[in-house]
Protein backbone atom coordinates (compact mmCIF):
# COMPACT_ATOMS: atom_id res chain seq x y z
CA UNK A 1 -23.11 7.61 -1.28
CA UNK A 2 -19.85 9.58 -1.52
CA UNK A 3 -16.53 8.49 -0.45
CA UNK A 4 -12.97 9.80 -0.16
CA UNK A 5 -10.42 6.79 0.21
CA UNK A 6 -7.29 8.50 1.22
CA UNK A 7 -3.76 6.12 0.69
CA UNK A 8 -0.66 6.29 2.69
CA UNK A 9 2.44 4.39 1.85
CA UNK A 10 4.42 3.48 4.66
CA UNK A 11 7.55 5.91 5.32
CA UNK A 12 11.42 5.00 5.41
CA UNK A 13 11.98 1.41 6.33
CA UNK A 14 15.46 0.19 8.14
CA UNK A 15 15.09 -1.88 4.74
CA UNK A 16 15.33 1.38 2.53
CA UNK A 17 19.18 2.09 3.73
CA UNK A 18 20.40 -1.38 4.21
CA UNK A 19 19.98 -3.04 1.00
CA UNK A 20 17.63 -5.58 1.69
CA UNK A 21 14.10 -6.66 -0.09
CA UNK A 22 11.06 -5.27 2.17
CA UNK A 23 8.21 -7.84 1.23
CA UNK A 24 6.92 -9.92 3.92
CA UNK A 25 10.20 -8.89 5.74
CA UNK A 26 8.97 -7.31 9.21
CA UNK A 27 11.11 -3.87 9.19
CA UNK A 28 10.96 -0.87 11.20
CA UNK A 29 10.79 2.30 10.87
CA UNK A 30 13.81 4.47 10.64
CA UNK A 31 14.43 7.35 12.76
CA UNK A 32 13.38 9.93 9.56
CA UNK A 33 10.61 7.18 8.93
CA UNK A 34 9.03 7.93 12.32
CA UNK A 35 9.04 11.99 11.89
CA UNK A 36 7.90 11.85 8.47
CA UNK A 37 4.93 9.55 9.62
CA UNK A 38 4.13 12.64 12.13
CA UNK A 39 4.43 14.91 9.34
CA UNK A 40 1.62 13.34 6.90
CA UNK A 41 -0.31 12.87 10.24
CA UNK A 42 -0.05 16.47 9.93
CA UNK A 43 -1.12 16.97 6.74
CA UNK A 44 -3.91 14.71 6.84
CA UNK A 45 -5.43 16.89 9.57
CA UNK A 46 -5.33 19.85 7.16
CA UNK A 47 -6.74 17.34 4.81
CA UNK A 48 -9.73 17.37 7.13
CA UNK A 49 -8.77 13.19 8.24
CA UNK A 50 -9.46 14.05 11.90
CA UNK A 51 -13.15 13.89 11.01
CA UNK A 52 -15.20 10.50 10.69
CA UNK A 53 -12.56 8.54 8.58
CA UNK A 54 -11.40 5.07 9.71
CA UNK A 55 -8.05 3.62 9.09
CA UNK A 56 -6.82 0.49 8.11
CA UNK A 57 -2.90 -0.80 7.78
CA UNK A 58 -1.21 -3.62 6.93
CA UNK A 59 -0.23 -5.74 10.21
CA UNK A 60 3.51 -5.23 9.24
CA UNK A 61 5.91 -2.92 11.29
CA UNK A 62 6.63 -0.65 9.38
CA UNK A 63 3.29 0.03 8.03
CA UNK A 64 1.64 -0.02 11.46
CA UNK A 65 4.45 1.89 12.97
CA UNK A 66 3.70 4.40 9.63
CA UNK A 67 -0.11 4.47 10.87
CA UNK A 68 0.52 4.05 14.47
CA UNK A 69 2.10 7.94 14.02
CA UNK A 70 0.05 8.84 12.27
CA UNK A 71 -3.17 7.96 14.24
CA UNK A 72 -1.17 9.66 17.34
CA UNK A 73 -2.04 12.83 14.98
CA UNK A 74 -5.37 12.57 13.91
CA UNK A 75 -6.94 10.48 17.21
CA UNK A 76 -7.53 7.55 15.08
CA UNK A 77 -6.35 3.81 15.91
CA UNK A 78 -5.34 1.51 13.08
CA UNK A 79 -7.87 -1.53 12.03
CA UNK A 80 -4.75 -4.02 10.64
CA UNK A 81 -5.25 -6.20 8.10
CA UNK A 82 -3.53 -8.59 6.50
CA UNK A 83 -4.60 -8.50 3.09
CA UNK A 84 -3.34 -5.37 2.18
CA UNK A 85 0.11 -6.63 3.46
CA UNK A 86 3.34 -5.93 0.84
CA UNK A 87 3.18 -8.54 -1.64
CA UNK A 88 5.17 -11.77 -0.39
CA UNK A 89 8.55 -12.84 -1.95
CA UNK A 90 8.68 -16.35 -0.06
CA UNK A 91 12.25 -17.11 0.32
CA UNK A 92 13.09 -13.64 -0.80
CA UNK A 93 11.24 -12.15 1.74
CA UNK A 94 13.89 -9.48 3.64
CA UNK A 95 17.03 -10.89 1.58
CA UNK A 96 19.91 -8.58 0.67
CA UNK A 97 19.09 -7.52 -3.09
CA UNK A 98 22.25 -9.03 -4.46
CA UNK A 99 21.25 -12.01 -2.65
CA UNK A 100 17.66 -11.98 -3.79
CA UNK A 101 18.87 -11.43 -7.63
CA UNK A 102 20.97 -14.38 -8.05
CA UNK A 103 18.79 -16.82 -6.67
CA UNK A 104 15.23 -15.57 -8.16
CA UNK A 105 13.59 -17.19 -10.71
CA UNK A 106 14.50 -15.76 -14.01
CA UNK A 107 11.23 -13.80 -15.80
CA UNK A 108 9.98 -14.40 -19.17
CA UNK A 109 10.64 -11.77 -21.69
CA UNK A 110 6.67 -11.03 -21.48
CA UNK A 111 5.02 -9.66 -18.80
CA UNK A 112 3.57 -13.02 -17.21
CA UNK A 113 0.80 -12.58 -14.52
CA UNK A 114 1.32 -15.86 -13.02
CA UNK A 115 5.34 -15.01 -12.64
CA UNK A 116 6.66 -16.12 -8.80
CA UNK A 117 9.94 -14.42 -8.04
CA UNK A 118 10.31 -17.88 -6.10
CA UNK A 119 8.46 -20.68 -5.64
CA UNK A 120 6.94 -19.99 -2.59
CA UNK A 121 6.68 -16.71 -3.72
CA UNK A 122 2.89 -14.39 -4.69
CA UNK A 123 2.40 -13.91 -8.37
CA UNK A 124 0.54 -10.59 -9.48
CA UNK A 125 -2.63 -12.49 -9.80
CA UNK A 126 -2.25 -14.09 -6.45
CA UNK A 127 -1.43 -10.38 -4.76
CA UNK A 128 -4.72 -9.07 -7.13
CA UNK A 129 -6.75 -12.54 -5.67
CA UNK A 130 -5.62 -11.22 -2.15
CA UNK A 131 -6.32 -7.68 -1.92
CA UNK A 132 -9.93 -7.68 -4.20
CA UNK A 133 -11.69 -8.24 -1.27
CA UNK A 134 -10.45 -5.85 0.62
CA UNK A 135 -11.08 -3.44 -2.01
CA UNK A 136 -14.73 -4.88 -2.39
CA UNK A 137 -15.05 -4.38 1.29
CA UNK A 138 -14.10 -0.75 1.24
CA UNK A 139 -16.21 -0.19 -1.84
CA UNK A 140 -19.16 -1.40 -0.60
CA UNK A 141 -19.36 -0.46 3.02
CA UNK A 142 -21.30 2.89 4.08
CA UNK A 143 -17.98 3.73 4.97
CA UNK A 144 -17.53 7.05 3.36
CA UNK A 145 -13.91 8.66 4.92
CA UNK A 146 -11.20 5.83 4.54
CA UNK A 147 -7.21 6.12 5.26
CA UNK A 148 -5.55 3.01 4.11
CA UNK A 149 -1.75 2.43 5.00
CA UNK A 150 0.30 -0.15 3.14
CA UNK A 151 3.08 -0.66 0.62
CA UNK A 152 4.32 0.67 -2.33
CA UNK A 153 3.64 -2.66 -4.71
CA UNK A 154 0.32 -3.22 -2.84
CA UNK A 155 -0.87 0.09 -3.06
CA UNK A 156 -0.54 0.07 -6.77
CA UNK A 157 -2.91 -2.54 -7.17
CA UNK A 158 -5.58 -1.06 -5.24
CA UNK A 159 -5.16 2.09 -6.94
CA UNK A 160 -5.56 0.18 -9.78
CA UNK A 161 -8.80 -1.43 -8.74
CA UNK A 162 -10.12 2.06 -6.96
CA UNK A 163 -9.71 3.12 -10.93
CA UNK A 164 -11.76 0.45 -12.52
CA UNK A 165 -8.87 -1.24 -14.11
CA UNK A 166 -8.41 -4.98 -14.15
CA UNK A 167 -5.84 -7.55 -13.81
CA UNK A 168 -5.25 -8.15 -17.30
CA UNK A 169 -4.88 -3.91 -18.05
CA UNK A 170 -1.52 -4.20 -15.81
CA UNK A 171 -0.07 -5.84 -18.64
CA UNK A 172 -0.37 -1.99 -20.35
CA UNK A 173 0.19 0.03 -17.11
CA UNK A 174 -0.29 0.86 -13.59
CA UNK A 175 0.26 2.71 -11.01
CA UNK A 176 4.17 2.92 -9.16
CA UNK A 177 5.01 3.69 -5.52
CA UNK A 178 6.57 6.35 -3.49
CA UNK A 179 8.21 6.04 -0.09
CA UNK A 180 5.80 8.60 2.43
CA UNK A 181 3.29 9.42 -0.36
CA UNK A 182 -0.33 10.39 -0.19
CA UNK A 183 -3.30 9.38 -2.53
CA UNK A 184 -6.61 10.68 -2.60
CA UNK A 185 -9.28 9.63 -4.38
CA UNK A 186 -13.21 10.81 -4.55
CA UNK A 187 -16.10 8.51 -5.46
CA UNK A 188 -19.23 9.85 -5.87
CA UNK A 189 -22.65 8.17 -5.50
CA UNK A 190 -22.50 7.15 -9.50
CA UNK A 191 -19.29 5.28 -8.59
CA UNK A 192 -17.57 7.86 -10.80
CA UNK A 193 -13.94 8.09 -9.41
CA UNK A 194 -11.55 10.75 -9.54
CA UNK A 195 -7.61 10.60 -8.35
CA UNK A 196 -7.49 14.00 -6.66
CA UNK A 197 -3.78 13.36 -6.67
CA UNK A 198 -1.44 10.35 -6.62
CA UNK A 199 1.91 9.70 -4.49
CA UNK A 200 2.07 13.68 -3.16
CA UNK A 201 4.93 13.89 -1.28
CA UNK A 202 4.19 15.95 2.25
């Protein structure tokens, strides 16, 4: 079975202009946030999304505000879901950057996997742990038109899975974020994948 898994990262946050961590922080949508949310609703329906696709969104605001838009466009309503929530800071979570820089935990000179920000904090490998089944979920359902609407740090690792990396090849790259960007991908019944473009800006 084919299958086009189309990507949306949520659009400007209140947290982009006021200098504070997003995370698990529950922001809204900006003003500009909210139109550009219309506007890749818009594109998606010249992307054909209007058609037989579901979409799923993380449960925070600014996510489901981003897919709440854009469903308004396309006629679809947002499945949330929790696992594909931003990763979590803990005690950072919606801090003021300067804040959240003098009081993390200081990282290792080497990338560490198992690295927590703070203590209460989500490692890599515990945001990896938390999103794999979503992504086996999606992979394996007879689901073949998915939007997915999340967060920049998030989104990276499902690229990264959608791509047949693993944990371990984040050590030598992986995919970065974009504010309002668009990601398609196309898997074909062979489960060969191919990024038809990553973090377009509409």
């Amino acid at each position: 079975m084919n299958k086009t898994i189309i990507t949306v990262q949520h659009t400007q946050s209140v947290h982009h202009t006021n200098g504070h961590a997003g995370a698990w922080g529950d922001w809204d949508l900006t003003e500009l946030g909210h139109e550009q949310a219309r506007n890749i609703g818009r594109f998606l329906a010249n992307e054909g999304c209007e058609q037989g696709y579901i979409m799923y969104a993380s449960d925070l605001k600014r996510a489901a505000q981003t897919a709440e838009e854009i469903g308004g466009v396309l006629g679809l309503k947002p499945v949330f879901n929790q696992l594909i929530r931003e990763v979590n800071a803990g005690e950072g979570n919606g801090k003021p950057w300067d804040w959240y820089d003098a009081h993390k935990i200081p990282k290792t000179k080497e990338y560490d996997l198992d690295y927590r920000p703070f203590e209460d904090a989500e490692s890599d490998r515990d945001l990896w742990q938390r999103i794999y089944p979503f992504y086996e979920e999606i992979i394996s359902n007879e689901q073949e038109r998915i939007l997915i609407v999340s967060h920049g740090t998030a989104l990276s690792f499902l690229q990264s899975m959608l791509m047949g990396q693993t944990l371990e090849d984040r050590i030598r790259h992986r995919f970065n974020g974009a504010s309002g960007s668009v990601s398609r991908f196309e898997i074909n019944k062979d489960g060969y994948v191919t990024a038809k473009y990553i973090n377009r800006q509409v």
